[in-house]
C-alpha atoms as a PDB file:
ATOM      1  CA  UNK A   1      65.338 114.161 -17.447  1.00  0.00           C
ATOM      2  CA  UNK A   2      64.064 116.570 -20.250  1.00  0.00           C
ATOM      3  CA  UNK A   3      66.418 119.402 -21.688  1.00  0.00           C
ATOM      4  CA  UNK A   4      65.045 122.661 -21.243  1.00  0.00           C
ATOM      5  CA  UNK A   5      63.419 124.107 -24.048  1.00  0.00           C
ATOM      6  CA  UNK A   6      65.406 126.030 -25.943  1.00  0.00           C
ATOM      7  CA  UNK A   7      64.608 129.863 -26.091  1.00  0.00           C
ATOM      8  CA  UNK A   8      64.333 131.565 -29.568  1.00  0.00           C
ATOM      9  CA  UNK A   9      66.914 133.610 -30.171  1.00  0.00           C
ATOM     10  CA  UNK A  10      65.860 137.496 -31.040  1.00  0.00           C
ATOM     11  CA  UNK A  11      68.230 140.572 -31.937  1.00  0.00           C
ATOM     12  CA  UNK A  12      68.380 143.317 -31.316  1.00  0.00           C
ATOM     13  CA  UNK A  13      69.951 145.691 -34.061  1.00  0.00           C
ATOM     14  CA  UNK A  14      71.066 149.000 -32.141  1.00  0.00           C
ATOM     15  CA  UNK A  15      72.148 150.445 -28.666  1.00  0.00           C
ATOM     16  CA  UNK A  16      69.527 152.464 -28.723  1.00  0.00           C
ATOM     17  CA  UNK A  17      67.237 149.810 -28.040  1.00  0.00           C
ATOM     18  CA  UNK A  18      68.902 148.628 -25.298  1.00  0.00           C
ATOM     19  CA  UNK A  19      66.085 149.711 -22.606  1.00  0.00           C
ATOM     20  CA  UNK A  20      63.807 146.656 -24.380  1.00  0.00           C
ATOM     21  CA  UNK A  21      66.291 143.781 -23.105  1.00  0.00           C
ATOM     22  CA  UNK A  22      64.703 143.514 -19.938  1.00  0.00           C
ATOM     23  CA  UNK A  23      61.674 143.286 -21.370  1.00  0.00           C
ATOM     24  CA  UNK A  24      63.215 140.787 -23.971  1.00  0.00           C
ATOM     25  CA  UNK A  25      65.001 138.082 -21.391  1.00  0.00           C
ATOM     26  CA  UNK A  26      62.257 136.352 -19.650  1.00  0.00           C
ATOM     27  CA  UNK A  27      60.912 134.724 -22.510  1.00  0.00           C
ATOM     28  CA  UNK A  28      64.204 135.096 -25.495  1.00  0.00           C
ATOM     29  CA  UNK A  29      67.598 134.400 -25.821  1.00  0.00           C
ATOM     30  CA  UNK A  30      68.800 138.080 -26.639  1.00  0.00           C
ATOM     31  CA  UNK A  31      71.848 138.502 -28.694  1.00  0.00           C
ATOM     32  CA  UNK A  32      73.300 142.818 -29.484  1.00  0.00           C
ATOM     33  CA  UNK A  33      74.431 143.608 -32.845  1.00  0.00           C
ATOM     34  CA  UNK A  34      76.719 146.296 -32.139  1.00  0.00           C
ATOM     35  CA  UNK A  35      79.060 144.498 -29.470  1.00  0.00           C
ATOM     36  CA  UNK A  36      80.352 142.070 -32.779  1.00  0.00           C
ATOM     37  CA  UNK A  37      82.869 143.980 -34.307  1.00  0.00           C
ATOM     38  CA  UNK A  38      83.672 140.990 -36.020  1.00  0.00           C
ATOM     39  CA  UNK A  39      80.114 140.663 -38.269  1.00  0.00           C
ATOM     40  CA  UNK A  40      82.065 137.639 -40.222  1.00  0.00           C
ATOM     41  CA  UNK A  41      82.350 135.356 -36.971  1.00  0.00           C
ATOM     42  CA  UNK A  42      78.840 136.996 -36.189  1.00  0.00           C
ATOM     43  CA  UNK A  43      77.069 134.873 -38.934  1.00  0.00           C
ATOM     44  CA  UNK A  44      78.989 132.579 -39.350  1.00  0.00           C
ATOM     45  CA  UNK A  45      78.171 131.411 -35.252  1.00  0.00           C
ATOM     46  CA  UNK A  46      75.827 133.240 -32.966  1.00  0.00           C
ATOM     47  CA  UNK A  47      73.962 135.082 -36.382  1.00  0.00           C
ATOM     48  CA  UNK A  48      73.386 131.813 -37.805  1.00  0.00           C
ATOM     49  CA  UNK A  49      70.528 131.321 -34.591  1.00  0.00           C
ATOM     50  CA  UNK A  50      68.504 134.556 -35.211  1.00  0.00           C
ATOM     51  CA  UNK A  51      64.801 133.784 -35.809  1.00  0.00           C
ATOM     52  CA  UNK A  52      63.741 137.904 -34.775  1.00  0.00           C
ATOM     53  CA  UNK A  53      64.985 141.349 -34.787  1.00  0.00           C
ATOM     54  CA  UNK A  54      64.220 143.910 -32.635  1.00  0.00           C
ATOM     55  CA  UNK A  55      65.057 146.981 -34.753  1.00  0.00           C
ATOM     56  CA  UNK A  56      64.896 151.144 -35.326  1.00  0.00           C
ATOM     57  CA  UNK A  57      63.251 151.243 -38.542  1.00  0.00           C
ATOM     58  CA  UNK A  58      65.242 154.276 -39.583  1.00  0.00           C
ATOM     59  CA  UNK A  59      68.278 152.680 -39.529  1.00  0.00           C
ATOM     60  CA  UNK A  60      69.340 150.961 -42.980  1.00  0.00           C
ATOM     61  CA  UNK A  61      69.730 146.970 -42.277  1.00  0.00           C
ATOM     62  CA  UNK A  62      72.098 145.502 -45.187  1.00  0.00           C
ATOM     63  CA  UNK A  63      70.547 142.827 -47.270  1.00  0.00           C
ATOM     64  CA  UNK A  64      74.116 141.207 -47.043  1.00  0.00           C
ATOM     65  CA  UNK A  65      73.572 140.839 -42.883  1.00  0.00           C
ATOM     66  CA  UNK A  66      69.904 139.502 -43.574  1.00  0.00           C
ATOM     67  CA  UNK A  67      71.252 137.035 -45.946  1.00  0.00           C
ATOM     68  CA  UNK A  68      73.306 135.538 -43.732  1.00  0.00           C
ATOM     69  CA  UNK A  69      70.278 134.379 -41.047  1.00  0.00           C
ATOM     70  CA  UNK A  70      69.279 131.338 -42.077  1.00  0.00           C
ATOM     71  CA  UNK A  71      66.380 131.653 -39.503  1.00  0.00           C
ATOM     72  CA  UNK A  72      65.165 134.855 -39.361  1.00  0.00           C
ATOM     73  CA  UNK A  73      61.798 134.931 -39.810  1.00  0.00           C
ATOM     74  CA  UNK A  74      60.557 138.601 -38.466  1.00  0.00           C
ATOM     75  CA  UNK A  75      61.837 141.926 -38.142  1.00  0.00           C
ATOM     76  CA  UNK A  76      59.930 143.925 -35.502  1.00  0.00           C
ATOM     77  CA  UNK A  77      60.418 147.502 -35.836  1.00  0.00           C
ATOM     78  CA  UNK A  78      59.491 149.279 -32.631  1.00  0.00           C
ATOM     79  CA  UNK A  79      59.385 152.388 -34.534  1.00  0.00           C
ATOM     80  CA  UNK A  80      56.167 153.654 -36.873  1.00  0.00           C
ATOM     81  CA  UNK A  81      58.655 154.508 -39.607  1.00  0.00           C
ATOM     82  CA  UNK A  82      60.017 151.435 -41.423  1.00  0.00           C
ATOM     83  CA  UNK A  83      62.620 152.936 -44.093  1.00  0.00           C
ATOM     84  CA  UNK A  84      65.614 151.083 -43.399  1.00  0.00           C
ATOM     85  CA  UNK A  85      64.201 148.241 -43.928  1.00  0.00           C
ATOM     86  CA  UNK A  86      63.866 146.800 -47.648  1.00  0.00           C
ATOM     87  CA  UNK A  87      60.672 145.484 -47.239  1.00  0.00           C
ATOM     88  CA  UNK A  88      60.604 144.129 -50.930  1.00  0.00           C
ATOM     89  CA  UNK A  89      63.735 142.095 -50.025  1.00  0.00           C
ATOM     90  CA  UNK A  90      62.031 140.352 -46.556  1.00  0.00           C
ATOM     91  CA  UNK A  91      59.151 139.317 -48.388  1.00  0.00           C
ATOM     92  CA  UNK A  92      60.901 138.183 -51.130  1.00  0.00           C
ATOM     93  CA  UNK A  93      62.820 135.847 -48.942  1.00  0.00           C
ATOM     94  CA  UNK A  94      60.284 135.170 -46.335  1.00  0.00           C
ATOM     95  CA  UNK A  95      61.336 137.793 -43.526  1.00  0.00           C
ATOM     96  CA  UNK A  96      57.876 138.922 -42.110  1.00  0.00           C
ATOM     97  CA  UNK A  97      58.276 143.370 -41.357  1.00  0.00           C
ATOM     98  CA  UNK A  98      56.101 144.786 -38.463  1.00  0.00           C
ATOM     99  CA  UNK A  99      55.665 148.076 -37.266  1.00  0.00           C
ATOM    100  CA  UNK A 100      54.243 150.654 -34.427  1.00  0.00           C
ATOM    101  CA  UNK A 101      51.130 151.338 -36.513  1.00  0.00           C
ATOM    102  CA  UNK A 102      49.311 154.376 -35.483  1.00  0.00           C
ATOM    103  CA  UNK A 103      50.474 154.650 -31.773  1.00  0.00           C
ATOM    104  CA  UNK A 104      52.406 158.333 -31.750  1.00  0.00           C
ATOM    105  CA  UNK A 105      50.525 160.294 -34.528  1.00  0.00           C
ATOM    106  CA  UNK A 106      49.106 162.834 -31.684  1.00  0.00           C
ATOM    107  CA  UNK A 107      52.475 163.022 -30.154  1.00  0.00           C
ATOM    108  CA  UNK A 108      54.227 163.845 -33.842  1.00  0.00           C
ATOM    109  CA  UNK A 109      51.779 165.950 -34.557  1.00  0.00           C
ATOM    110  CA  UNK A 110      51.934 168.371 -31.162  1.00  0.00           C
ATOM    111  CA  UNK A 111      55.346 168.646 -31.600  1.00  0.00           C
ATOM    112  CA  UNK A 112      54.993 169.424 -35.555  1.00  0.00           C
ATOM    113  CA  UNK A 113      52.514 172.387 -34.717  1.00  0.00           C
ATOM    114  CA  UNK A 114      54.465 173.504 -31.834  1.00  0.00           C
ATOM    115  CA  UNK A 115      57.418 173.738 -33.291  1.00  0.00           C
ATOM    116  CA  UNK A 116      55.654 175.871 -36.252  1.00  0.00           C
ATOM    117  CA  UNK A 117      54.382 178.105 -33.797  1.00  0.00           C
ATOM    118  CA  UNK A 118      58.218 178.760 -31.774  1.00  0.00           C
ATOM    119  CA  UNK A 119      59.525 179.724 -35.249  1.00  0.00           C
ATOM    120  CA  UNK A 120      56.476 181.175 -36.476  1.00  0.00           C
ATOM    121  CA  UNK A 121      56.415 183.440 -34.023  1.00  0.00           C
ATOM    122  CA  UNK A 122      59.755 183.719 -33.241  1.00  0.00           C
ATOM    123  CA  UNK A 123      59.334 182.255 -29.733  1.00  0.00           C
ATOM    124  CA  UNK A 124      62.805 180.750 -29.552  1.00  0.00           C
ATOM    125  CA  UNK A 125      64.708 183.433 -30.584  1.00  0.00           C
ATOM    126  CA  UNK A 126      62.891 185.779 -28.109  1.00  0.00           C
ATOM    127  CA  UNK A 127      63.860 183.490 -25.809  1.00  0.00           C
ATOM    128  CA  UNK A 128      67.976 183.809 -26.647  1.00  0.00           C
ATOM    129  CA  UNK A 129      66.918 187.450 -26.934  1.00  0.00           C
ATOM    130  CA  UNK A 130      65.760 188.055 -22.735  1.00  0.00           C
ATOM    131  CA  UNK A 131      68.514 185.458 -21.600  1.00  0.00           C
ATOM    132  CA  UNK A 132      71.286 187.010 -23.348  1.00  0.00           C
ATOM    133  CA  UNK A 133      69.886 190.466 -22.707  1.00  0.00           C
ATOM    134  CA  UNK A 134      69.557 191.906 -25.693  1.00  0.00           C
ATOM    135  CA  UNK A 135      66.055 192.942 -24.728  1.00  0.00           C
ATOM    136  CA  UNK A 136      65.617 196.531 -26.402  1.00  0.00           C
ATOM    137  CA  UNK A 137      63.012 198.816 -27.142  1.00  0.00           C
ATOM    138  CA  UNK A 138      63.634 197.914 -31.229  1.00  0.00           C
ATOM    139  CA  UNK A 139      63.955 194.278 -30.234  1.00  0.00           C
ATOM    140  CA  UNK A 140      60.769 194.574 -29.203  1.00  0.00           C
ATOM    141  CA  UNK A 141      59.150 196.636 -31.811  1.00  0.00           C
ATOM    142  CA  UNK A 142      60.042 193.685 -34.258  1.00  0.00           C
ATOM    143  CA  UNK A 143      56.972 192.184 -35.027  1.00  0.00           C
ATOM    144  CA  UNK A 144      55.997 188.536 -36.506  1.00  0.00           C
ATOM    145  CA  UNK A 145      53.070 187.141 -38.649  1.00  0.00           C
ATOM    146  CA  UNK A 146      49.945 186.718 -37.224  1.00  0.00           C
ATOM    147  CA  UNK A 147      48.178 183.126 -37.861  1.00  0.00           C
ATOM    148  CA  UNK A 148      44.215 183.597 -38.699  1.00  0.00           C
ATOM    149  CA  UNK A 149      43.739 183.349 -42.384  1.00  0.00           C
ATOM    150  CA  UNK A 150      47.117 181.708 -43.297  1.00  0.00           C
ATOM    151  CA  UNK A 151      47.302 178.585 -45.814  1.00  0.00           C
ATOM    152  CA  UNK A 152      48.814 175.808 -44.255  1.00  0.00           C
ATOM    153  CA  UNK A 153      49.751 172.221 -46.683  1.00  0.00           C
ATOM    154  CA  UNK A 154      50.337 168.997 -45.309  1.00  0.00           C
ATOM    155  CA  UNK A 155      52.708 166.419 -47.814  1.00  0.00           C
ATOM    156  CA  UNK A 156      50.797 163.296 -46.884  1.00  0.00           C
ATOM    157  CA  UNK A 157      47.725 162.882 -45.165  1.00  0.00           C
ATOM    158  CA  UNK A 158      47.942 159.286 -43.481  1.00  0.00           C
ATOM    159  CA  UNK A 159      47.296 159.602 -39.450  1.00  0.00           C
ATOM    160  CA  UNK A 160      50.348 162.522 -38.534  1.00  0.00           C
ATOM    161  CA  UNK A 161      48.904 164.523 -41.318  1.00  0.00           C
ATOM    162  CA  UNK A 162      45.581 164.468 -40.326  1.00  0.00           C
ATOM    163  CA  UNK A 163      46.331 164.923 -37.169  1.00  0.00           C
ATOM    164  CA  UNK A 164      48.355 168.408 -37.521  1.00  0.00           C
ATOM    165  CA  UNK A 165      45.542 169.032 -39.976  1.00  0.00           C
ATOM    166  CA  UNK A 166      42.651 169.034 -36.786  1.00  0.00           C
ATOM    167  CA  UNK A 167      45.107 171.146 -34.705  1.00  0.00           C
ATOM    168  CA  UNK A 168      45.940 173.893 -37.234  1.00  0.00           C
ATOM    169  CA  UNK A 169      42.154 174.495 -37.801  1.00  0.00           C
ATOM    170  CA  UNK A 170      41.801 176.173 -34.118  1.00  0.00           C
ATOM    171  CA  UNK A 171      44.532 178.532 -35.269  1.00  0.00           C
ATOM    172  CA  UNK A 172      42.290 179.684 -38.149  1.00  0.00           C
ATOM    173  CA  UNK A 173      44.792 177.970 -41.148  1.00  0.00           C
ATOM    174  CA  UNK A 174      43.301 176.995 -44.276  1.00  0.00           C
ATOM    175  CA  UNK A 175      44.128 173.492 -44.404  1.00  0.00           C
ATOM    176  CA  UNK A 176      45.007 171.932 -47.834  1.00  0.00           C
ATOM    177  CA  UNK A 177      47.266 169.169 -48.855  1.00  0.00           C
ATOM    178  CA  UNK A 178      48.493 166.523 -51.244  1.00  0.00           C
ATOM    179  CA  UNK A 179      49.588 163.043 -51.377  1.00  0.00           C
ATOM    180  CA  UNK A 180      49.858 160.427 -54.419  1.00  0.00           C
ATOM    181  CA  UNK A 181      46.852 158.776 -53.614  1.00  0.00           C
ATOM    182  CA  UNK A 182      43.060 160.493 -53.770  1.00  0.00           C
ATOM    183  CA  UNK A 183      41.295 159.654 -50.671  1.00  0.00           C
ATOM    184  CA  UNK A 184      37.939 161.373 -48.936  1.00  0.00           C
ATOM    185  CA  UNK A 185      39.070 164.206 -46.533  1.00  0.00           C
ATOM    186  CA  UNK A 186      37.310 167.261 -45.700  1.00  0.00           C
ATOM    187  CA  UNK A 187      40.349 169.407 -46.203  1.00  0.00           C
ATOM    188  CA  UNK A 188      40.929 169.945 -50.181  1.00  0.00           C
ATOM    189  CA  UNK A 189      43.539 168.028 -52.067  1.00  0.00           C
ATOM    190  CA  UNK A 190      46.350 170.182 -54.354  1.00  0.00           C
ATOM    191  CA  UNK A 191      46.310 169.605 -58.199  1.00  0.00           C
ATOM    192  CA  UNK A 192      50.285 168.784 -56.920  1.00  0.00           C
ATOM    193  CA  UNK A 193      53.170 169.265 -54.520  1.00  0.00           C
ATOM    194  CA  UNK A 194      54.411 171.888 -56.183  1.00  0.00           C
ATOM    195  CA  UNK A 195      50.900 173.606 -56.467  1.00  0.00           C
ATOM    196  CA  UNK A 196      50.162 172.760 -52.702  1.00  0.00           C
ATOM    197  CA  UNK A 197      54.146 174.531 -52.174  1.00  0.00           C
ATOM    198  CA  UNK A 198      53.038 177.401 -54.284  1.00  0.00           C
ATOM    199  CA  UNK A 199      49.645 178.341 -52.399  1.00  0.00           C
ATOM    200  CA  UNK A 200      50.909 177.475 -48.892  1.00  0.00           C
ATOM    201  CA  UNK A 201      52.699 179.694 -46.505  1.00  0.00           C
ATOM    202  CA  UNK A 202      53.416 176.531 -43.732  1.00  0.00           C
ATOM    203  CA  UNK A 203      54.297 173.720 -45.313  1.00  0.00           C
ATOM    204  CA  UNK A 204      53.872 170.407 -42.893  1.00  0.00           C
ATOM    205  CA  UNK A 205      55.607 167.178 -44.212  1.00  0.00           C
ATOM    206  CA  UNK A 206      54.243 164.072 -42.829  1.00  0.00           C
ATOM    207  CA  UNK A 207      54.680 161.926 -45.382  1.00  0.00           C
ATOM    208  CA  UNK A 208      56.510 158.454 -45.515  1.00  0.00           C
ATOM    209  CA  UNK A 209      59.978 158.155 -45.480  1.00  0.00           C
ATOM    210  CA  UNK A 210      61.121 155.585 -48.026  1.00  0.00           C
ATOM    211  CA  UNK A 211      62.815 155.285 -51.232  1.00  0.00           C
ATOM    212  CA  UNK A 212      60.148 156.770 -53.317  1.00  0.00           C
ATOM    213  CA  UNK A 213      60.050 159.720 -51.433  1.00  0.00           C
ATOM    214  CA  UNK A 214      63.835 160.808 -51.019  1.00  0.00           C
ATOM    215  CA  UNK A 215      64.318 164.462 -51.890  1.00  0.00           C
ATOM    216  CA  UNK A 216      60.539 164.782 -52.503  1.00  0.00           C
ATOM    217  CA  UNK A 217      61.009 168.328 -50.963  1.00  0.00           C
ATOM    218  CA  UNK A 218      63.223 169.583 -53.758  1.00  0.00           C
ATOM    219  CA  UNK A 219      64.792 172.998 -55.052  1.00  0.00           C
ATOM    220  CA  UNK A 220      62.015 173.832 -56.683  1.00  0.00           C
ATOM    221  CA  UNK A 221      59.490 172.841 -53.835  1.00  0.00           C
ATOM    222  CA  UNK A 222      61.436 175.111 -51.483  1.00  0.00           C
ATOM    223  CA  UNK A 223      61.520 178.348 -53.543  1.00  0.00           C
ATOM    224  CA  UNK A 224      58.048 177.625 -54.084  1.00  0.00           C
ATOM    225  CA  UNK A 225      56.871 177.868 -50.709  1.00  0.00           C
ATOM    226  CA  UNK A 226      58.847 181.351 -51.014  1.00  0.00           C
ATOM    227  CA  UNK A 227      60.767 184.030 -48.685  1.00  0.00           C
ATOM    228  CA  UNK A 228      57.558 184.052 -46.335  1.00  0.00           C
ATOM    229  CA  UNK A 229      57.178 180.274 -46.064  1.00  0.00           C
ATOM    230  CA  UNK A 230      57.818 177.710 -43.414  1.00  0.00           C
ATOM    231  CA  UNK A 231      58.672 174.062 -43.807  1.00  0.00           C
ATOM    232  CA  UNK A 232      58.095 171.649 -40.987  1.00  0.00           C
ATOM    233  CA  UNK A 233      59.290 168.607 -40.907  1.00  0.00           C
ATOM    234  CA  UNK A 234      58.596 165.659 -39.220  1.00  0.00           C
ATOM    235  CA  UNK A 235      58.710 163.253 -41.509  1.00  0.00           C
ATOM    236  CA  UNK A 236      62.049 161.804 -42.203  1.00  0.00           C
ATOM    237  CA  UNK A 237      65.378 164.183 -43.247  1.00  0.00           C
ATOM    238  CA  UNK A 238      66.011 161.738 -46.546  1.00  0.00           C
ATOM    239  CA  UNK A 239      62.352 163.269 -48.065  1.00  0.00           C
ATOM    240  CA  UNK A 240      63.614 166.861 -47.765  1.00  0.00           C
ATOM    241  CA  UNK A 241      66.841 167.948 -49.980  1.00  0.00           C
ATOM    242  CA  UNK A 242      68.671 169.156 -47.146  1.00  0.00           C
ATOM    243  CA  UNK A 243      71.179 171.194 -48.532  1.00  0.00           C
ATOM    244  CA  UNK A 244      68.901 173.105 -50.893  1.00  0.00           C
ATOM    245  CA  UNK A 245      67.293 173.718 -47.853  1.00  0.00           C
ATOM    246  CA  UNK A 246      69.947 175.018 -45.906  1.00  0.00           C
ATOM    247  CA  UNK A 247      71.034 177.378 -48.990  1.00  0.00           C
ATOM    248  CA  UNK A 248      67.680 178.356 -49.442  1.00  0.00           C
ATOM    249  CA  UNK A 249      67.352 179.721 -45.917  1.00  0.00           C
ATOM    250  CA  UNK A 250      70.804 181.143 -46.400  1.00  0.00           C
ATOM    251  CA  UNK A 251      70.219 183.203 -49.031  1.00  0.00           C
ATOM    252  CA  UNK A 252      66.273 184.053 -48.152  1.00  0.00           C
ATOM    253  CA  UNK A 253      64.922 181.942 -50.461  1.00  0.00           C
ATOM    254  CA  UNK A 254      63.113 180.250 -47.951  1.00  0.00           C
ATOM    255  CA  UNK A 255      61.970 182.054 -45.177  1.00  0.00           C
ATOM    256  CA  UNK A 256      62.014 179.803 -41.888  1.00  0.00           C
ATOM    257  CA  UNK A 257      61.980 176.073 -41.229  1.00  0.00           C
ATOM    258  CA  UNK A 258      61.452 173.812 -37.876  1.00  0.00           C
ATOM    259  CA  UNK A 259      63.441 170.586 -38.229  1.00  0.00           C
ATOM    260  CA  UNK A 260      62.985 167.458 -35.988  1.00  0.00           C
ATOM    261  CA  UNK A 261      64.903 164.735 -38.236  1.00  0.00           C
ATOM    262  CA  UNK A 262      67.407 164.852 -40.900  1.00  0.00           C
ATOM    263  CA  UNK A 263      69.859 163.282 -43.342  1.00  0.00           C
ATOM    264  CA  UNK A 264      72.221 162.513 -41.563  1.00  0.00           C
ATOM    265  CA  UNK A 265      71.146 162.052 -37.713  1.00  0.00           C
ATOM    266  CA  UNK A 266      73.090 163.294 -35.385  1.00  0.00           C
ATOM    267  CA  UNK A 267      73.122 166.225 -37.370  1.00  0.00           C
ATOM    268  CA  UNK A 268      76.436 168.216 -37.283  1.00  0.00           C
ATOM    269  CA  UNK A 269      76.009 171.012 -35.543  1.00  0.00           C
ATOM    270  CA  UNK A 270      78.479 173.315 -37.609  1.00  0.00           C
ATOM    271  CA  UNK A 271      75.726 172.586 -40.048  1.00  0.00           C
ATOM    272  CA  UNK A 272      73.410 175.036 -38.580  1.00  0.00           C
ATOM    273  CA  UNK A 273      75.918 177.213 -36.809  1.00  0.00           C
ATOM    274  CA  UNK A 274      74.550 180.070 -38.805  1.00  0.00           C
ATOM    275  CA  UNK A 275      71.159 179.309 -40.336  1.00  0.00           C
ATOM    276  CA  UNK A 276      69.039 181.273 -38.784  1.00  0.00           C
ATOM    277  CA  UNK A 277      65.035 181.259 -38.936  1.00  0.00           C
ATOM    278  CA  UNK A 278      65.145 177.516 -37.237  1.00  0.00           C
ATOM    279  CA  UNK A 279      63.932 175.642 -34.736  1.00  0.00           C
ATOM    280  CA  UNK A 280      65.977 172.296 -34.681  1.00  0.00           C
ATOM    281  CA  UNK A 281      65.054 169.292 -32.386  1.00  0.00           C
ATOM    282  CA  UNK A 282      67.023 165.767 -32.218  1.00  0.00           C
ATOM    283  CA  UNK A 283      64.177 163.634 -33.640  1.00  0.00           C
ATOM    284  CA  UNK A 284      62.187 163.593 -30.486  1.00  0.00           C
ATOM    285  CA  UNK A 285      58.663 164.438 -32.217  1.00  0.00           C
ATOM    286  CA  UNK A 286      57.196 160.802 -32.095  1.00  0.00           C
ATOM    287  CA  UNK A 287      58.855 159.820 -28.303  1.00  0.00           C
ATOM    288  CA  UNK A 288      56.608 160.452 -25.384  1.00  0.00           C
ATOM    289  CA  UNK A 289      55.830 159.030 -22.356  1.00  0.00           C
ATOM    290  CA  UNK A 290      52.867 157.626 -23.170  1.00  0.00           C
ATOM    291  CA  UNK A 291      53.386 156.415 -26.528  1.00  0.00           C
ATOM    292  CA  UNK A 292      56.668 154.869 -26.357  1.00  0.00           C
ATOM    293  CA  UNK A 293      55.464 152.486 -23.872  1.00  0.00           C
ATOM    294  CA  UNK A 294      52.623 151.467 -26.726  1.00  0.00           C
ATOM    295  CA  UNK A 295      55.040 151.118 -29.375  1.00  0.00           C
ATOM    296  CA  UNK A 296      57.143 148.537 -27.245  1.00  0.00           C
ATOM    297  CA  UNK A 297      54.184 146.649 -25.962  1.00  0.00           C
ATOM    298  CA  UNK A 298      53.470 146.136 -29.666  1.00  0.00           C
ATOM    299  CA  UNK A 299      56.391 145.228 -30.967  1.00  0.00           C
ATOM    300  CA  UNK A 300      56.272 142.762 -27.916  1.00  0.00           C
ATOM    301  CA  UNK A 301      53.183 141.039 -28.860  1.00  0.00           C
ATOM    302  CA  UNK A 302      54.589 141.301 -32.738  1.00  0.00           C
ATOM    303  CA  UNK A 303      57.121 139.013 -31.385  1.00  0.00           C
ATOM    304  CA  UNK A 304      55.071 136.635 -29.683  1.00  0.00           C
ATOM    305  CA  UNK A 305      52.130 136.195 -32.319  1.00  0.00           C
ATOM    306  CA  UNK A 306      55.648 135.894 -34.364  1.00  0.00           C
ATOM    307  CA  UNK A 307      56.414 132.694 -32.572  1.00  0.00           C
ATOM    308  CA  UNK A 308      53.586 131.144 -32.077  1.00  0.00           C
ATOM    309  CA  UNK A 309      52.529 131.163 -35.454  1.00  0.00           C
ATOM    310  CA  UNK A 310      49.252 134.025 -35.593  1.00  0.00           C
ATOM    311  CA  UNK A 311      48.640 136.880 -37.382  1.00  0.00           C
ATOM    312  CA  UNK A 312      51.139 139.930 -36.842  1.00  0.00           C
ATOM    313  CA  UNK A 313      49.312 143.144 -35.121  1.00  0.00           C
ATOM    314  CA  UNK A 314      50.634 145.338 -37.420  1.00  0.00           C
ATOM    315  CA  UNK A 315      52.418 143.732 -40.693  1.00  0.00           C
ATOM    316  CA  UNK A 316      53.709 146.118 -42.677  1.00  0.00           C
ATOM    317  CA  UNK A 317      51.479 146.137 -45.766  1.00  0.00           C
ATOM    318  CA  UNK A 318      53.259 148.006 -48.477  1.00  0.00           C
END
């Protein structure tokens, strides 16, 4: 009689991912990073069998831990961001990178322009304002910004940018923006960030989250955008310089800002106890109903193309 074949052996990197076992077990051997306290005994048994990992590509994943997978041969990040990973690294040592390419731009970019518009407009602090009631005649006579005619900038214009770029346009925005590479777009490109900072009064950032980009927002990007400006980011917190940020809206050097990720996630909330002229959400821009389950079905046929030796869906390319 024939052993059974064995099944390859995939893991997954955080709890957080924990939903995708089920999904995992008929066809993989599924081992959890975060129940081995003990990472040395780790690698040195169970580790040594990894051939995939199932990860969050925010989430840093130490060169040292790769190194010590003999087998692994893919990491399939169910996520469309891919920053933790040091994609240099895997394809230096032959560790294939995938990604959800594409799948949760519309949802990202709903969420971008409706948070703009709930601090814009001051629709959440209205809100605190009837609950609580503190509803008065000069509460009321307290009036916001209007929309039509405003400049709005977009940092990176891959498929989120474009995509808060179409739905600003209704609104009556001018709709500008820069990135480091040219490309054709019918919205015009800045000379550079800080130009783009300068002449915008909404600043969207949808650019990528990696090394290259960390602190791209900046000091100087911040007071550019000015006591009237907005920044809106759904990007990744590592690209904005969060606490110039938070001393810029402090002090009224910047004049409102609508946050769904940042540098350190969860974010403290003692950190925002009294920075006012936000809207803050717990990185929930890009997770839907609908798109989450594209992102896992993709990652699921990353996997399997993976192991039976075709072409990835969506390789990371850079």
């Amino acid at each position: 009689m024939k052993d059974a074949p064995t099944q390859p052996v995939i893991l997954i990197s955080h709890e957080m991912l924990l939903p995708l076992q089920a999904a995992l077990e008929p066809t993989y051997r599924v081992l959890r990073l975060w129940e081995h306290a003990d990472r040395l005994s780790f690698l040195e048994g169970a580790g040594r069998e990894v051939q995939a990992i199932v990860h969050a590509g925010e989430i840093k994943l130490s060169r040292d831990l790769l190194a010590e997978m003999p087998r692994l041969g893919l990491i399939a990040c169910v996520s469309v961001g891919y920053d933790g990973v040091d994609v240099p690294w895997c394809r230096a040592h032959g560790v294939a990178v995938s990604h959800s390419q594409g799948l949760n731009a519309d949802d990202v970019a709903d969420h971008a322009v409706g948070a703009f518009l709930a601090v814009w407009r001051g629709i959440v602090t209205g809100d605190r304002i009837v609950r609580e009631g503190r509803w008065t005649s000069a509460e009321r006579m307290r009036p916001r910004p209007g929309l039509m005619g405003r400049k709005a900038g977009i940092v990176g214009l891959g498929h989120i940018g474009e995509a808060v770029a179409r739905r600003l346009e209704p609104f009556g925005l001018a709709v500008s923006w820069w990135g480091p590479n040219p490309k054709e777009s019918r919205w015009p490109m800045a000379q550079s960030l800080l130009a783009l900072a300068r002449d915008s009064e909404a600043l969207f950032v949808c650019c990528r989250g990696d090394a290259a980009n960390r602190h791209l927002i900046s000091q100087a990007v911040i007071e550019a955008l000015g006591p009237r400006g907005c920044l809106v980011n759904v990007s990744r917190g590592s690209v904005v310089d969060e606490d110039a940020l938070v001393a810029a809206l402090k002090d009224g050097r910047l004049g409102m800002a609508a946050l769904d990720v940042f540098e350190t996630e969860p974010t403290p909330a003692a950190r925002w106890a009294d920075v006012t002229n936000t809207v803050l959400t717990p990185h929930t821009a890009g997770g839907t109903l609908e798109s989450i389950p594209k992102m896992v079905g993709q990652t699921l046929e990353n996997l399997r193309r993976f192991f039976h030796e075709e072409p990835l869906l969506s390789p990371v390319q850079a």
